[in-house]
Protein backbone atom coordinates (compact mmCIF):
# COMPACT_ATOMS: atom_id res chain seq x y z
CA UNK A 1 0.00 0.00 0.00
CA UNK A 2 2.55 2.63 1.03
CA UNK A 3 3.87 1.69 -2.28
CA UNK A 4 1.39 2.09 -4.11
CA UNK A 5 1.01 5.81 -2.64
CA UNK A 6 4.53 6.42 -3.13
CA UNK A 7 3.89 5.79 -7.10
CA UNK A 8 0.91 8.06 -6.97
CA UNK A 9 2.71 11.02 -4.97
CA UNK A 10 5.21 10.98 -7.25
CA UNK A 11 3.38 11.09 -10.43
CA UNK A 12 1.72 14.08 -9.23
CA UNK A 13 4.98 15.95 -8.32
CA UNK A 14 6.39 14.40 -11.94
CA UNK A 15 3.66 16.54 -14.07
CA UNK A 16 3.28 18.92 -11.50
CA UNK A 17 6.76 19.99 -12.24
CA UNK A 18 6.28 19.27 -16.04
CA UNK A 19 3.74 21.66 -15.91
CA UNK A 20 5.27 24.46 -14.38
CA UNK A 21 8.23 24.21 -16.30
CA UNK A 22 5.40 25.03 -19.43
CA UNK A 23 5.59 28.58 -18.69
CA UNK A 24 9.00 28.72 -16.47
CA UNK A 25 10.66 32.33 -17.43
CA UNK A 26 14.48 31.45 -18.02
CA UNK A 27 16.86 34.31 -17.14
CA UNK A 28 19.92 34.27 -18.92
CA UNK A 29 22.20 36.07 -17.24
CA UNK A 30 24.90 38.60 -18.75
CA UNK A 31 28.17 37.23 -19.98
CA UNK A 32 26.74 33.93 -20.46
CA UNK A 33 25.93 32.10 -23.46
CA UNK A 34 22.23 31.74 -24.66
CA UNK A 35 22.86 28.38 -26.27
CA UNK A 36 24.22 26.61 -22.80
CA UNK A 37 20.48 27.72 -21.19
CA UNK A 38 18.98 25.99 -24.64
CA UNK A 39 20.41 22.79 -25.20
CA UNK A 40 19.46 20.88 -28.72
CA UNK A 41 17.00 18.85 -27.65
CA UNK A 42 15.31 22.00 -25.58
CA UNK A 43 15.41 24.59 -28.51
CA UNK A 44 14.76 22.13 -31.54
CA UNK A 45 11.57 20.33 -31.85
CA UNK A 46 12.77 17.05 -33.30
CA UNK A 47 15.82 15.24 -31.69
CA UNK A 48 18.19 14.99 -35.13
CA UNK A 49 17.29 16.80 -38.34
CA UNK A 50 14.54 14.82 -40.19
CA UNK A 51 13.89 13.81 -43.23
CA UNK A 52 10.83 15.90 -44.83
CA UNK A 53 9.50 17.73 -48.30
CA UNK A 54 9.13 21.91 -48.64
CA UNK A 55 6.01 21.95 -50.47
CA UNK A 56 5.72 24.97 -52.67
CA UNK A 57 2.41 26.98 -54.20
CA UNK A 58 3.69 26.70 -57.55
CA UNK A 59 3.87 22.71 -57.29
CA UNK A 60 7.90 22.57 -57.21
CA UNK A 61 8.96 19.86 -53.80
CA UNK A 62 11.79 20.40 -52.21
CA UNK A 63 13.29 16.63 -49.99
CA UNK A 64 16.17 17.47 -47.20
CA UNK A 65 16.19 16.46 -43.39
CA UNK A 66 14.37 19.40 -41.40
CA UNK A 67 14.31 20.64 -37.88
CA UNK A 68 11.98 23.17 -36.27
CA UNK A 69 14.60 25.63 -34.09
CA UNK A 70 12.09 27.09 -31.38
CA UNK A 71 14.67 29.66 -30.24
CA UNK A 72 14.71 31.27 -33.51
CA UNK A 73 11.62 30.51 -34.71
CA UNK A 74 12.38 29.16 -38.42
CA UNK A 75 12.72 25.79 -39.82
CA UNK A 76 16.05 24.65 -40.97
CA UNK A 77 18.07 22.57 -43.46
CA UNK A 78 21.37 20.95 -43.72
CA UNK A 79 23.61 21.96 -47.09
CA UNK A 80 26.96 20.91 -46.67
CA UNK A 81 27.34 20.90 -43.38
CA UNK A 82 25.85 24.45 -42.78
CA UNK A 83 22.37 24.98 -41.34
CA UNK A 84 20.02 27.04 -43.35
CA UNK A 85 16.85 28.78 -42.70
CA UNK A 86 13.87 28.20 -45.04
CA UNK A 87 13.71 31.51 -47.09
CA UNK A 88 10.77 32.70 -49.67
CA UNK A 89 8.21 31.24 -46.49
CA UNK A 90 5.12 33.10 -48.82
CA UNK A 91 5.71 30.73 -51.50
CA UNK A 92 5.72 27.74 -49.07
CA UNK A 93 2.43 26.19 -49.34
CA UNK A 94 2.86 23.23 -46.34
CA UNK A 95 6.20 21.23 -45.32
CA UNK A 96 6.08 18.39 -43.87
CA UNK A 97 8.26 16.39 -41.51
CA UNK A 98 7.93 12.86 -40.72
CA UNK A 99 4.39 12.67 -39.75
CA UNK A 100 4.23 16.43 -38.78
CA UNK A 101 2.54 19.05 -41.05
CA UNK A 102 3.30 22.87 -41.24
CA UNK A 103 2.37 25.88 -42.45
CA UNK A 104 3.84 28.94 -42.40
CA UNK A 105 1.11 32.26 -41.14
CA UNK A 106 3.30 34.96 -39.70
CA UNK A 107 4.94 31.94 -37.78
CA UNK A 108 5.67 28.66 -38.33
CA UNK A 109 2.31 26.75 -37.11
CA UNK A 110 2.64 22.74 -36.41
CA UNK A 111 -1.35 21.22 -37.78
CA UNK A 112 -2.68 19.42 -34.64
CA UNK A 113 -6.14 18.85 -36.45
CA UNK A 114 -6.99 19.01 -40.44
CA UNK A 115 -9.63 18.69 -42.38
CA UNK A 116 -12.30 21.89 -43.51
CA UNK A 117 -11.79 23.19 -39.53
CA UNK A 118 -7.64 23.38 -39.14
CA UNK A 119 -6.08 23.96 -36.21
CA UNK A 120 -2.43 25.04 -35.97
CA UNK A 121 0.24 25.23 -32.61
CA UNK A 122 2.60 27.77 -32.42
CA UNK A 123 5.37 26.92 -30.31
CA UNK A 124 8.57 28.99 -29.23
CA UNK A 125 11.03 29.86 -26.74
CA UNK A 126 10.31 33.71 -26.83
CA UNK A 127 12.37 36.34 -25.78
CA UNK A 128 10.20 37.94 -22.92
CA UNK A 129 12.24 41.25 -22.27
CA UNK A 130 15.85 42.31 -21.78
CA UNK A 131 16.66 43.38 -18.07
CA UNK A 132 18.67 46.62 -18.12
CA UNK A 133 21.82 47.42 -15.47
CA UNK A 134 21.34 50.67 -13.55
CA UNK A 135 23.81 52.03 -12.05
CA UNK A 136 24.01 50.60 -8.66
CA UNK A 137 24.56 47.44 -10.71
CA UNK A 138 20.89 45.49 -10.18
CA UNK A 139 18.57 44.58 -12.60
CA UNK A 140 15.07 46.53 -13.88
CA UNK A 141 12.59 45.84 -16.86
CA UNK A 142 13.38 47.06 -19.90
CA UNK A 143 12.13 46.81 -23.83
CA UNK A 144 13.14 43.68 -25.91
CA UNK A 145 13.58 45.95 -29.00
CA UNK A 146 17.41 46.74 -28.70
CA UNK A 147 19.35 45.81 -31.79
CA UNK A 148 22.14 43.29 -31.57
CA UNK A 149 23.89 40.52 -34.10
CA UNK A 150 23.18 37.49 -33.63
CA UNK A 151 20.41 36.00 -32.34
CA UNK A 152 16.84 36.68 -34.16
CA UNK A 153 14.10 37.62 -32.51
CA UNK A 154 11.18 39.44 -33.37
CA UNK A 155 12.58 41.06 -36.01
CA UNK A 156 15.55 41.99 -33.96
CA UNK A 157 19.09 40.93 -33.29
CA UNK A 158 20.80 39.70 -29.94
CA UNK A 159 24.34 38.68 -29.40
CA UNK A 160 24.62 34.92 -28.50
CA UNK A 161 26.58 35.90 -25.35
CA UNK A 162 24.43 39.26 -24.32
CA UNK A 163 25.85 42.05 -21.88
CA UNK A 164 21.89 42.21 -20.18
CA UNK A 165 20.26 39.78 -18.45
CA UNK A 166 17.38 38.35 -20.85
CA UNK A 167 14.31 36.20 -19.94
CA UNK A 168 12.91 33.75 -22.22
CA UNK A 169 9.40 31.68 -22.09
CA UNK A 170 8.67 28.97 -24.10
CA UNK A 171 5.16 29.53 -25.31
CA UNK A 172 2.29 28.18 -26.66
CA UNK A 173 -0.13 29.60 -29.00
CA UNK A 174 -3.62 27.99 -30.78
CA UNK A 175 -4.44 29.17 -34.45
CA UNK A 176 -7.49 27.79 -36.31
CA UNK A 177 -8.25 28.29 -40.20
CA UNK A 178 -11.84 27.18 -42.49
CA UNK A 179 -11.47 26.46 -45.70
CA UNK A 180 -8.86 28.89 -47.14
CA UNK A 181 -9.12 31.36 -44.47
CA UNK A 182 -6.20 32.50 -43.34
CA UNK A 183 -4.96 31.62 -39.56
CA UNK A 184 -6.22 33.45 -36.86
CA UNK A 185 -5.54 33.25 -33.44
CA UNK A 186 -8.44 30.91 -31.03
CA UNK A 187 -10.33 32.75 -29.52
CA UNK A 188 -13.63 33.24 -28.45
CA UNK A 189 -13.89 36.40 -30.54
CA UNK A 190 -11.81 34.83 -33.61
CA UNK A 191 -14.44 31.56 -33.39
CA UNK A 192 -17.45 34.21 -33.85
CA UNK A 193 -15.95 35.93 -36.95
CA UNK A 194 -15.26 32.49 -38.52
CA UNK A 195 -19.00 31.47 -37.82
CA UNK A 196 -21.08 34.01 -37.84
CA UNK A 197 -24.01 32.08 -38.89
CA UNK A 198 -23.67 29.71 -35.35
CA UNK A 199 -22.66 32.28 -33.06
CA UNK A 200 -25.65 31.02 -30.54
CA UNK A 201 -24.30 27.41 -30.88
CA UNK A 202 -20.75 28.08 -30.06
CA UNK A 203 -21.75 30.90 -27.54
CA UNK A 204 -23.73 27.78 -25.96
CA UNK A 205 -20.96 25.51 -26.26
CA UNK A 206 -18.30 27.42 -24.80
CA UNK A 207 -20.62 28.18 -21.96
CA UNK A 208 -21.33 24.79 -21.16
CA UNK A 209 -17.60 23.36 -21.86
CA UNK A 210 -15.80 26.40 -20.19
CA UNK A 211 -12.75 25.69 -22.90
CA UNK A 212 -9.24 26.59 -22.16
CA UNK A 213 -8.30 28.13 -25.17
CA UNK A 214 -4.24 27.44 -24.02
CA UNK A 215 -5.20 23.62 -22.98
CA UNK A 216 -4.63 20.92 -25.97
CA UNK A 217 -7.79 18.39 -25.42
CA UNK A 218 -10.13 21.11 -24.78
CA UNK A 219 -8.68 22.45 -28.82
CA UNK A 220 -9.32 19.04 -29.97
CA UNK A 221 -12.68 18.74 -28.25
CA UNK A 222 -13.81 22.20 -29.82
CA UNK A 223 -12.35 21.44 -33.05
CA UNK A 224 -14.55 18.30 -33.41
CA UNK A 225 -17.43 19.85 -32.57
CA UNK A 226 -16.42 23.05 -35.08
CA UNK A 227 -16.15 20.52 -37.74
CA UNK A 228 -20.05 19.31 -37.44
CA UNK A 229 -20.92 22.78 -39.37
């Protein structure tokens, strides 16, 4: 018996853990590299680079082994020993990586559920804000918008080995498309625009389901019912 609770106890501490470490902030601290705090198998999404196709909207395929860097936010390719970022993404019309479906919306979104109703996960480790030095040497909140070198983000550029202290999140984000709509974020007021014609049945539905737009079964659970219109 006292086993048997043991087992228990610790499975709950196990993905109690798991999930705070969802939406730990990470502070790298100045003079240290970025890269150490995001090991490959923590800022990549597959364990080795994969083979997979670049599907294009003019019909062309493109076959190389592909990996999903979360830190920078781009896919990536291997060309003679270099490692490439996917360029032209507007022409890209899906990639695919071993079982795994893209597309690419003002992000890189991984398809979690097709068909007419498509739902897409955007996941990253994102650069949260860059904690300044004042004078007395301690640390205060500050924009993420400086320029750097290196390291993308946002549009910007950060040195691998950065003279602030920066926090990153790794985040999670829900996207949904019908038909050839575009992606937009899920949300309650999103879901409306897509269907205006049922707004009193998903109104009714998300009453009586109280859905957690950032919780994956409650997605799948409102994407199946989305997909009986």
């Amino acid at each position: 018996m006292k086993k048997i609770l043991f087992i228990v106890f610790s499975f709950l501490v196990l993905n109690t853990s798991l999930s705070a470490q969802k939406n730990e902030l990470i502070t790298v601290k100045a003079g240290n590299k970025i890269l150490d705090y995001f090991p490959v198998p923590v800022r990549y999404r597959y364990p080795e680079f994969t083979a997979g196709q670049v599907i294009f909207k003019n019909g062309a395929v493109n076959s190389t082994r592909l990996n999903y860097n979360l830190l920078i936010d781009e896919i990536e390719f291997i060309q003679s020993r270099d490692t490439l970022s996917l360029v032209k993404k507007k022409d890209i019309r899906l990639i695919v990586v071993a079982q795994d479906t893209f597309f690419f919306d003002n992000g890189y979104l991984e398809q979690i559920y097709g068909g007419r109703v498509k739902v897409g996960l955007r996941q990253r480790i994102e650069l949260k804000e860059v904690l300044k030095k004042d004078s007395y040497g301690t640390s205060s909140s500050g924009s993420a918008s400086n320029s750097y070198d290196v390291l993308p983000s946002d549009g910007n550029f950060y040195k691998l080995t950065p003279n602030e202290d920066m926090v990153f999140q790794k985040t999670k984000e829900y996207y949904v498309s019908v038909g050839t709509s575009g992606f937009v974020q899920l949300r309650k007021k999103s879901l409306l625009q897509l269907f205006p014609q049922k707004t009193n049945e998903i109104q009714k539905y998300l009453k009586s389901n109280k859905v957690d737009f950032e919780k994956h079964d409650d997605i799948i659970r409102l994407a199946d019912y989305l997909s009986t219109f």
